[in-house]
Protein backbone atom coordinates (compact mmCIF):
# COMPACT_ATOMS: atom_id res chain seq x y z
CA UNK A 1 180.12 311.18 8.43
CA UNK A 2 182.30 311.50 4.84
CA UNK A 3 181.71 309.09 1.98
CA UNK A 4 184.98 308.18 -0.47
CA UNK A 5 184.71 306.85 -3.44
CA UNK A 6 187.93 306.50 -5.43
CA UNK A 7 187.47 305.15 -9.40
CA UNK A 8 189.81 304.55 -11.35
CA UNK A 9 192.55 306.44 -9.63
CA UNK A 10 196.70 306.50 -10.85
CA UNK A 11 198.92 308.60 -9.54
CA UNK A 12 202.96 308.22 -10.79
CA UNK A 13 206.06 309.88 -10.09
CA UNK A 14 209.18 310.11 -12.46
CA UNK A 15 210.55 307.10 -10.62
CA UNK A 16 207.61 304.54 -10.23
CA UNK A 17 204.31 304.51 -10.06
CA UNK A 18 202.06 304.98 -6.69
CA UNK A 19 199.12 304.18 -7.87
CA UNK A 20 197.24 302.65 -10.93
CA UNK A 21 193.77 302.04 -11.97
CA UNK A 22 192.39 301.91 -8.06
CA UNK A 23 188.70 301.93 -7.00
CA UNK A 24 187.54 301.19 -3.85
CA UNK A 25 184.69 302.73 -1.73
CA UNK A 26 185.42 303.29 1.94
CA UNK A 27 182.55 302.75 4.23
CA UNK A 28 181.14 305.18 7.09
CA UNK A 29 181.40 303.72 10.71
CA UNK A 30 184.27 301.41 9.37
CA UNK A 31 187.87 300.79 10.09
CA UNK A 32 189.67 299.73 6.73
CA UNK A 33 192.95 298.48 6.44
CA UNK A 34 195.92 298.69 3.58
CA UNK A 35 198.12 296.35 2.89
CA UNK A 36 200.63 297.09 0.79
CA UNK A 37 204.24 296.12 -0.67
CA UNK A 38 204.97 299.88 -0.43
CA UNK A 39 205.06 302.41 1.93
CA UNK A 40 204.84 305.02 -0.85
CA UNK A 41 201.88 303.76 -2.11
CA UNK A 42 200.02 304.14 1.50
CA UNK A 43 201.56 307.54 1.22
CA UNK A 44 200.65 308.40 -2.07
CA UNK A 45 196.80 307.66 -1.23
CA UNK A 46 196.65 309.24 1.82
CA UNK A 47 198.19 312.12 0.79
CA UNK A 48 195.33 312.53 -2.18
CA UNK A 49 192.61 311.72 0.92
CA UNK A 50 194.42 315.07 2.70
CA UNK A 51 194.04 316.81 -0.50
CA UNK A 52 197.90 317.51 -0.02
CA UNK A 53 198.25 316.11 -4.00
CA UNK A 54 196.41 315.91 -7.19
CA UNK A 55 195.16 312.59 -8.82
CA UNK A 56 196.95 311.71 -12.43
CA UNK A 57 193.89 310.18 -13.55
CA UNK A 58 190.71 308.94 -12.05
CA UNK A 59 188.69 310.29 -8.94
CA UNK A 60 189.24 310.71 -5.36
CA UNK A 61 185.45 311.87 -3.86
CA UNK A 62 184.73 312.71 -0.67
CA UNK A 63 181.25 313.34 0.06
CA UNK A 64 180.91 313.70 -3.75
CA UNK A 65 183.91 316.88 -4.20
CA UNK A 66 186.83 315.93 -5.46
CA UNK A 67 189.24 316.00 -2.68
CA UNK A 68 191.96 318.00 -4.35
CA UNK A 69 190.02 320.94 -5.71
CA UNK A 70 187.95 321.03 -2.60
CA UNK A 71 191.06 320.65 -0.07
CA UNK A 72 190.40 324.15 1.80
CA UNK A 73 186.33 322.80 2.20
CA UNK A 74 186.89 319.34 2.91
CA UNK A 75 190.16 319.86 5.48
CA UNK A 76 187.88 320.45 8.67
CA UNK A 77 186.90 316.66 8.02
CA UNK A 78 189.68 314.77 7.39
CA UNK A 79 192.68 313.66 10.29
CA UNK A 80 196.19 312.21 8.63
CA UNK A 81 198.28 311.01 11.54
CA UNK A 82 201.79 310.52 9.71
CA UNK A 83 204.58 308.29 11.26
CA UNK A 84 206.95 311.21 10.55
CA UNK A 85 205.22 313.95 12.77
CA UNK A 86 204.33 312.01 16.03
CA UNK A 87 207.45 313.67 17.97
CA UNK A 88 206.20 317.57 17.46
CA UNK A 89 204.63 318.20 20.47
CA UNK A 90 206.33 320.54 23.13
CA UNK A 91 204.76 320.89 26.93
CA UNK A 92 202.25 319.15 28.81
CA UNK A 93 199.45 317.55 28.04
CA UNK A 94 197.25 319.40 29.37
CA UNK A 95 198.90 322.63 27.39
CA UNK A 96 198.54 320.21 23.98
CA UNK A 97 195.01 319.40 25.52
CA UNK A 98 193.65 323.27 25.69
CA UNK A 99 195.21 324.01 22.55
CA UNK A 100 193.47 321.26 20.51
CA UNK A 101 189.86 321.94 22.35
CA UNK A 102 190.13 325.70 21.26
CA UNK A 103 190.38 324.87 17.30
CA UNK A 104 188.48 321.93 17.33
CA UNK A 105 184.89 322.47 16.60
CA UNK A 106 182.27 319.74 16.99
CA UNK A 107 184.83 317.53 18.35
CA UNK A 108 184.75 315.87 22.20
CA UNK A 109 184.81 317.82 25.30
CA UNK A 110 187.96 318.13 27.29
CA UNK A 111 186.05 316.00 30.19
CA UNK A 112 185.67 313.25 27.71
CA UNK A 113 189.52 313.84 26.39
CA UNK A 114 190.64 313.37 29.95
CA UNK A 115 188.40 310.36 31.26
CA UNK A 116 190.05 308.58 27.77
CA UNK A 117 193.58 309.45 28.71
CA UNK A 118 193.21 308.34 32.18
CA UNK A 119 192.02 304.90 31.23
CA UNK A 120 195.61 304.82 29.30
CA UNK A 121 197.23 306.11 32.53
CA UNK A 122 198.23 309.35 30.49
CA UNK A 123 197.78 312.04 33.10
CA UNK A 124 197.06 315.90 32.12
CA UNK A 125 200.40 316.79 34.14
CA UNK A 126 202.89 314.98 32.30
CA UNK A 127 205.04 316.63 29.94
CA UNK A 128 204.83 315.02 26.87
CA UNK A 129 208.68 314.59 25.65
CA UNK A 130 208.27 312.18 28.97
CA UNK A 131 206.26 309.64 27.83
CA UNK A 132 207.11 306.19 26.56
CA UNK A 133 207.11 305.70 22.67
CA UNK A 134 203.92 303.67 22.87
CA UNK A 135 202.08 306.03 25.36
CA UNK A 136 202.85 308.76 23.07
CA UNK A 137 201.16 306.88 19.51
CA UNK A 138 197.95 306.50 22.27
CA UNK A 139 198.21 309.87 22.88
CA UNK A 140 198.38 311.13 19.15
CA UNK A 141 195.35 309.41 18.27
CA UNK A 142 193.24 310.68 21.45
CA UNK A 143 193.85 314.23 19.61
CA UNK A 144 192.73 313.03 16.20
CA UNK A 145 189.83 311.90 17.91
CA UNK A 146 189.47 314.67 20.03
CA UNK A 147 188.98 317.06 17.24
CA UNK A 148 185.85 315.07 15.81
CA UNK A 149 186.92 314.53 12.02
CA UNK A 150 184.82 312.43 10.04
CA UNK A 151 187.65 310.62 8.13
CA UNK A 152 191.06 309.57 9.98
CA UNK A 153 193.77 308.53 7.93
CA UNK A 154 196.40 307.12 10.30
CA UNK A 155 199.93 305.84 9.01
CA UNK A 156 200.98 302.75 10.86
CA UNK A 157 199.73 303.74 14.14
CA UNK A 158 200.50 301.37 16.79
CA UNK A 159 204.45 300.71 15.65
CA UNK A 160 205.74 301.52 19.11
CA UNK A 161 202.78 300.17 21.47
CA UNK A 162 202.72 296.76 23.41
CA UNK A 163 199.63 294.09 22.88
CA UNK A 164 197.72 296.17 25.65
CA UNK A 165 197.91 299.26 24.05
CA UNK A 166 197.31 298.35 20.12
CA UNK A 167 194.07 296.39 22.14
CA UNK A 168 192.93 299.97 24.23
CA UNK A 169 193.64 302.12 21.18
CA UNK A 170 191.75 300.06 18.61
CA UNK A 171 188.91 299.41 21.23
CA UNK A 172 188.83 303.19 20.97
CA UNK A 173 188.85 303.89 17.53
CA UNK A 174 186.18 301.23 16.73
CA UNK A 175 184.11 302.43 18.87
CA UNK A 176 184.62 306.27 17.79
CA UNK A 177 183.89 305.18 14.34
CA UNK A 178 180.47 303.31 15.30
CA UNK A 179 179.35 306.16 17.64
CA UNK A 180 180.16 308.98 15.04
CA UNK A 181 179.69 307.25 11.87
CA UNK A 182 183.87 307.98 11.06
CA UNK A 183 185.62 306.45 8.36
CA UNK A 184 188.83 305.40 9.87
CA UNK A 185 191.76 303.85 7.06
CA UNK A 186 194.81 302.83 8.81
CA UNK A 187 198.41 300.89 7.08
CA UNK A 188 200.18 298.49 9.09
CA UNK A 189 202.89 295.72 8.55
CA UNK A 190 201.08 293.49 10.88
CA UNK A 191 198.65 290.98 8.92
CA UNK A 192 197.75 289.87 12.43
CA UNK A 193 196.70 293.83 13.53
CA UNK A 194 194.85 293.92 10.39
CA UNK A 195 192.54 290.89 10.92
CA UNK A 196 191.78 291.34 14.53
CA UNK A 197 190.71 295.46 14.25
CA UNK A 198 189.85 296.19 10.25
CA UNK A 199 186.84 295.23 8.64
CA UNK A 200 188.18 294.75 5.51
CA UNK A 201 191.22 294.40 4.43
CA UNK A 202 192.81 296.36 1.16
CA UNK A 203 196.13 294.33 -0.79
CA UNK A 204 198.02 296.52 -2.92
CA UNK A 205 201.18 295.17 -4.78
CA UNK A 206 203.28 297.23 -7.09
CA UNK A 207 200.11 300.39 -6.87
CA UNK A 208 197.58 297.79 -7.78
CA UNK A 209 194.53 296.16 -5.68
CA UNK A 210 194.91 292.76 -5.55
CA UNK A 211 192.47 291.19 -3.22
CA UNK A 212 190.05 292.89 -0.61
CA UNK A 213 188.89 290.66 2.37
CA UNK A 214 186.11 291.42 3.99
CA UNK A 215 186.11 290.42 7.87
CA UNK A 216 183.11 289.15 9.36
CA UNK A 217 184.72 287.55 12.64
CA UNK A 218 188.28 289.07 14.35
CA UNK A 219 188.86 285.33 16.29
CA UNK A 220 191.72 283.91 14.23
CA UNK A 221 194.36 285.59 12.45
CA UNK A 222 196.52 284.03 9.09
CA UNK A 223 200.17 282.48 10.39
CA UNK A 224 202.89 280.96 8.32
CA UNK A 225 203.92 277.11 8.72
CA UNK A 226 207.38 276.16 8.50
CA UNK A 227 207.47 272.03 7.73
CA UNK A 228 210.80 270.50 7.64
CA UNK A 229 211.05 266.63 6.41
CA UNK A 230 208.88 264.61 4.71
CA UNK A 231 205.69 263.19 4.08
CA UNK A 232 203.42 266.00 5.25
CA UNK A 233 200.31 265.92 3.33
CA UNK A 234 199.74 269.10 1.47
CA UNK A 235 196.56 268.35 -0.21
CA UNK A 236 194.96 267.83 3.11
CA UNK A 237 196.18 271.26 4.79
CA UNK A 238 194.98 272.94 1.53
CA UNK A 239 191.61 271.39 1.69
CA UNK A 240 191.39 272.88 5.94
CA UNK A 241 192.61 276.09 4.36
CA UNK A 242 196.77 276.12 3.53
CA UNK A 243 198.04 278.17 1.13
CA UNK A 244 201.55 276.59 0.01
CA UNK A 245 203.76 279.46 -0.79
CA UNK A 246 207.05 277.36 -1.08
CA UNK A 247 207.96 273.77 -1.56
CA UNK A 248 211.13 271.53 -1.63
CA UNK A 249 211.86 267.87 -1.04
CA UNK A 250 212.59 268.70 2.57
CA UNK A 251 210.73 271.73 3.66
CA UNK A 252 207.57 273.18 2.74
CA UNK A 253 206.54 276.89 3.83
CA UNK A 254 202.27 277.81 3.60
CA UNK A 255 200.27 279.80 4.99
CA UNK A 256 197.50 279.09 7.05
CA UNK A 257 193.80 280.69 7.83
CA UNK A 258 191.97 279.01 10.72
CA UNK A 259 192.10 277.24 13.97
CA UNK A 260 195.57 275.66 14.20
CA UNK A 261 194.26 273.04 16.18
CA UNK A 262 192.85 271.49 12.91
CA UNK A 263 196.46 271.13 11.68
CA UNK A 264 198.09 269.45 14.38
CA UNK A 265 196.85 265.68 13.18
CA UNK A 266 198.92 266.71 9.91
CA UNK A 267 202.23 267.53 11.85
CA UNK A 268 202.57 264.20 13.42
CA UNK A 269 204.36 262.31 10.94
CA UNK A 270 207.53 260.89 12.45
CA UNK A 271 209.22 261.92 8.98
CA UNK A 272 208.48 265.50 10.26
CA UNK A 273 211.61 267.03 11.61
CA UNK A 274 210.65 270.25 12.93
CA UNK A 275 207.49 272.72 12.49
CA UNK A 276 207.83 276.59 12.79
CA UNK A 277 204.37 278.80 13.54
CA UNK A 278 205.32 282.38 13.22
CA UNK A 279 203.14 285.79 12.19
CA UNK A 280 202.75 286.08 8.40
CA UNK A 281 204.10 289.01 6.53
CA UNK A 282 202.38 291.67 4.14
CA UNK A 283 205.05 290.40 1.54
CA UNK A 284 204.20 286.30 1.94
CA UNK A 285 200.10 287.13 2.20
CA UNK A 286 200.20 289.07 -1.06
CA UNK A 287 201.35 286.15 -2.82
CA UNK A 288 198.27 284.36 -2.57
CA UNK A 289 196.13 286.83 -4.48
């Protein structure tokens, strides 16, 4: 169990700036999600999490030591999962396995490591430059996990994994972070991901927090509605819960948070020409805070 609390925090480079004025406090035995226009910004915070860099201005606490200065103490708590190092491991996985087990401490036992990996039919044998790009992500976070850390920072982790895996692996993770009392703060550039697994969501735009929503219930997940013609009555599908992010005399783009069900009296003008439903983006949610 590690408590965060980040006041105040900026962080800048000589080209732009990562981070500016940013508090937030990270919950134990909760899975937060960032949202963000930047992947250098998701970087830039996890990276002062790791300890790896120093804060410009502000705080970065972890179990009340700053997270820099205490970066030798605090490292025995604290997974970072980076997109960039998932394709380091040589041999099998039961070699990786042993080898993880050995400098873990306080972490799972190798009994529990395996019974996880077989219900993701990864098998101890298999060398691990053989498995699927998907398989591989599961596999990654089973050794975060495996080593017990308190915090896990993981850099859009499910890129390469089908609908069944994302569902296994975050089934996983929540439930890691309830039985341990883990903080777990992942970045992804699926709004739909975000809503179904995080409790709360974090949106960042140009280093700044714009919005954080809170998730009570993981049933319905924000899409964007594509409305070409006329006569569709926007007031209405703002009233069920529309957000308009674009209008013209002919098409109209919004986004929308609920059942879709409630819109489809809406869409049946006969001036409607066509209607698009597709997954929002990080980019189109942001502009509604």
């Amino acid at each position: 169990m590690a408590k965060i609390e980040i006041s105040k925090l900026s962080k800048s480079d000589k080209k732009n700036i990562g981070l500016e004025d940013f508090s937030h406090q990270f919950e134990c035995e909760t899975v937060s999600a960032i949202a963000s226009d930047s992947d250098d910004t998701v970087k830039v915070l996890f990276d002062i999490l790791a300890g790896h860099s120093k804060v410009d201005d502000g705080d970065a606490l972890i179990d009340g030591q700053k997270a820099y200065a205490n970066r030798k103490k605090l490292a025995y708590q604290i997974g970072y999962l980076m997109a960039d190092e998932r394709n380091i491991l040589h041999g099998t996985i039961d070699e990786i396995i042993n080898g993880v087990m050995k400098k873990s401490h306080g972490g799972i036992s190798k009994d529990q490591v395996t019974a996880i990996l077989k219900q993701l039919d990864i098998h101890l044998i298999e060398p691990v430059d053989g498995l699927e790009p998907g398989k591989l992500q599961q596999l990654q976070i089973v050794i975060e996990i495996a080593k017990g850390k308190a915090v896990l920072l993981l850099d859009n982790p499910t890129t390469a994994m089908n609908d069944l895996q994302r569902t296994q692996i975050w089934q996983l993770l929540r439930d890691f972070a309830k039985k341990t009392k883990a903080t777990i703060i992942f970045s992804s550039t699926s709004v739909a991901e975000m809503q179904y697994f995080a409790d709360e969501i974090i949106y960042l735009a140009n280093g700044k927090a714009r919005h954080v929503q809170k998730l009570i219930t993981h049933d319905t997940t924000d899409c964007l509605v594509t409305v070409k013609g006329s006569g569709f009555p926007v007031s209405l599908a703002e009233k069920l819960g529309s957000f308009v992010i674009q209008e013209a005399d002919d098409e109209i783009k919004f986004i929308f948070s609920g059942n879709i069900q409630a819109l489809l009296p809406l869409l049946e003008k006969s001036t409607i020409k066509d209607i698009r439903i597709s997954d929002v983006s990080v980019k189109e949610e942001l502009m509604r805070f």
